[in-house]
C-alpha atoms as a PDB file:
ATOM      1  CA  UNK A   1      79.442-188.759  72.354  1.00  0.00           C
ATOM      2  CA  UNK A   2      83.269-189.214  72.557  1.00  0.00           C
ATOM      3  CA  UNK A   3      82.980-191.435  69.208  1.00  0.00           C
ATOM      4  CA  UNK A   4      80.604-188.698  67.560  1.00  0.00           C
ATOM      5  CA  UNK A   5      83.339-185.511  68.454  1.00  0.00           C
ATOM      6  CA  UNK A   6      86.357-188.355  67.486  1.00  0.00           C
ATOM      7  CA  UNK A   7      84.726-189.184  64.177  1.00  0.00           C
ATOM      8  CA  UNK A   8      84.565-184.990  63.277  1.00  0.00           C
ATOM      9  CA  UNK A   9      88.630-184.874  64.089  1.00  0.00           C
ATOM     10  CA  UNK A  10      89.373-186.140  60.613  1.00  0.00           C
ATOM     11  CA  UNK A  11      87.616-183.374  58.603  1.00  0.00           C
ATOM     12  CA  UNK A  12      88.945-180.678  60.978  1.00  0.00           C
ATOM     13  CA  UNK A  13      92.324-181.945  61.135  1.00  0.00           C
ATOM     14  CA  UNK A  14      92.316-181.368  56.635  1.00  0.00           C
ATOM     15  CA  UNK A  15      90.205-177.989  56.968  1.00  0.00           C
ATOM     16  CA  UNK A  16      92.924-177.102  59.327  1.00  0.00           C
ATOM     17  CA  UNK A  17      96.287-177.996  56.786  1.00  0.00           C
ATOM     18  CA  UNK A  18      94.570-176.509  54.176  1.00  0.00           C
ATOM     19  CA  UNK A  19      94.453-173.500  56.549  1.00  0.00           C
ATOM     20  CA  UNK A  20      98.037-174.015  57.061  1.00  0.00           C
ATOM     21  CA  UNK A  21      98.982-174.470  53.618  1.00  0.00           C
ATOM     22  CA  UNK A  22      97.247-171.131  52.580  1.00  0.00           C
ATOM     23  CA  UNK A  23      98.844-169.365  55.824  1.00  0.00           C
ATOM     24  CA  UNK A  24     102.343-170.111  54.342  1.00  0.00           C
ATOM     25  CA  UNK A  25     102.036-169.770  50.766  1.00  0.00           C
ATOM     26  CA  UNK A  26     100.287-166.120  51.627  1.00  0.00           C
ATOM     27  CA  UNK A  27     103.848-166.058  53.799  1.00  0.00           C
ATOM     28  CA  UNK A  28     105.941-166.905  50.685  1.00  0.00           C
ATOM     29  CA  UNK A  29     104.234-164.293  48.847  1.00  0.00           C
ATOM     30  CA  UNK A  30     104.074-161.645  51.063  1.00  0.00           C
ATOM     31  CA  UNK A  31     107.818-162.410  51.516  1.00  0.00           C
ATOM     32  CA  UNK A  32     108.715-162.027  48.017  1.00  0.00           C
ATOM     33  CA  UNK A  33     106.527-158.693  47.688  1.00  0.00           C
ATOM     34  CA  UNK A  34     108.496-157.168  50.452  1.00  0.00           C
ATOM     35  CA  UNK A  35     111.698-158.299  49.279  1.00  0.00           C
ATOM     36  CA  UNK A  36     110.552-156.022  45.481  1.00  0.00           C
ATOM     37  CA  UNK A  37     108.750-153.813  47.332  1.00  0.00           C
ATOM     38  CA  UNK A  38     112.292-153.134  49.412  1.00  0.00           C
ATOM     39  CA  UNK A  39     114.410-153.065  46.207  1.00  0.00           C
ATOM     40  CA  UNK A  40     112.020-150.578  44.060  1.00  0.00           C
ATOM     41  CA  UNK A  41     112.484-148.461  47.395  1.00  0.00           C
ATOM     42  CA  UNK A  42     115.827-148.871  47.210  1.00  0.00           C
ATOM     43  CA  UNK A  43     116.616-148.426  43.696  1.00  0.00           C
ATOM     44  CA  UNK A  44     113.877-145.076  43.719  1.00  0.00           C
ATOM     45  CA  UNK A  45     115.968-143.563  46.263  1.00  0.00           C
ATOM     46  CA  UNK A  46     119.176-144.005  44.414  1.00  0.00           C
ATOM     47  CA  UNK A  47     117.330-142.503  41.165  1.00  0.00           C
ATOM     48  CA  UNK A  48     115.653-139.775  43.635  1.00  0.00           C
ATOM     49  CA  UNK A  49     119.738-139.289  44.578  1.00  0.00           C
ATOM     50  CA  UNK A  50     121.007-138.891  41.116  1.00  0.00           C
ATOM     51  CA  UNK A  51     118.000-136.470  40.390  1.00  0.00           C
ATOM     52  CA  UNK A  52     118.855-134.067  43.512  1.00  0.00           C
ATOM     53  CA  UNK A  53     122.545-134.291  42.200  1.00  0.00           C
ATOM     54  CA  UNK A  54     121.558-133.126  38.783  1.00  0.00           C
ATOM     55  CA  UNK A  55     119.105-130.182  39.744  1.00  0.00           C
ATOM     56  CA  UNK A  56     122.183-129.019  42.129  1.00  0.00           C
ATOM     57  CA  UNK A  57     124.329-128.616  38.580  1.00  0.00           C
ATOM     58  CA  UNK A  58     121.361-127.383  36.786  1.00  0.00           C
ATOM     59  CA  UNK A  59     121.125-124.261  39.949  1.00  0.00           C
ATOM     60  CA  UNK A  60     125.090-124.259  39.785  1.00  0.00           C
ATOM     61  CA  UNK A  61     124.959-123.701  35.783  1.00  0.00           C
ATOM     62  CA  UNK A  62     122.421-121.308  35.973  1.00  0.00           C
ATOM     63  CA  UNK A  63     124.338-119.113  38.626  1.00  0.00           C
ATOM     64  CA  UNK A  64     127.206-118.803  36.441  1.00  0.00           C
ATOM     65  CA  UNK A  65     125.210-118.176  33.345  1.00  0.00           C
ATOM     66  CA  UNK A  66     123.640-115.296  35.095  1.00  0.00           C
ATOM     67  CA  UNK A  67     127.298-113.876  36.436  1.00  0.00           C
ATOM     68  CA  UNK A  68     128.566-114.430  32.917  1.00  0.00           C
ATOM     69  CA  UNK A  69     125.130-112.397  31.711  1.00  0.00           C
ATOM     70  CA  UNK A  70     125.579-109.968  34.402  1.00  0.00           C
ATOM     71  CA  UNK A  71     129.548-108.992  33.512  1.00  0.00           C
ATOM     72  CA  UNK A  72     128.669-109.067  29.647  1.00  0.00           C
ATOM     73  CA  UNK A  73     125.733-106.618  30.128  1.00  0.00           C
ATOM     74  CA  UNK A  74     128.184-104.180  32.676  1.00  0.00           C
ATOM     75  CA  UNK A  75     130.477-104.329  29.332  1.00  0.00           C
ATOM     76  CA  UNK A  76     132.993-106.370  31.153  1.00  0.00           C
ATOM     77  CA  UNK A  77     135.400-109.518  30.197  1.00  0.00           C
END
């Protein structure tokens, strides 16, 4: 019996690494999808940033076009 469980080792032990060897390449490439995943995050909120910052000028142009509209229409400077 001991012979017949000792004689199965072998094929376990390789089913087994090749577990292992698919375990850390599915690590590696996880890893590195994280890593891009973290910069497109990263580099989205810095364009998100820049967007916010622009429609702020756009509300800031438009307030000042309307006073300019509003004076001009009162006949004033």
């Amino acid at each position: 019996m001991i012979a017949v469980l000792r004689s199965r080792l072998p094929s376990l032990r390789d089913e087994l690494d090749a577990v292992r060897r698919r375990a850390a390449e599915l690590q590696h490439e996880t890893a590195w999808r994280a890593r891009a995943a973290s910069d497109y995050r990263s580099r989205l909120d810095a364009w998100r940033a820049w967007a916010d910052g622009v429609a702020a000028r756009v509300d800031q142009l438009d307030d000042e076009l309307r006073r300019v509209q509003v004076r001009l229409v009162a006949g004033g400077p």
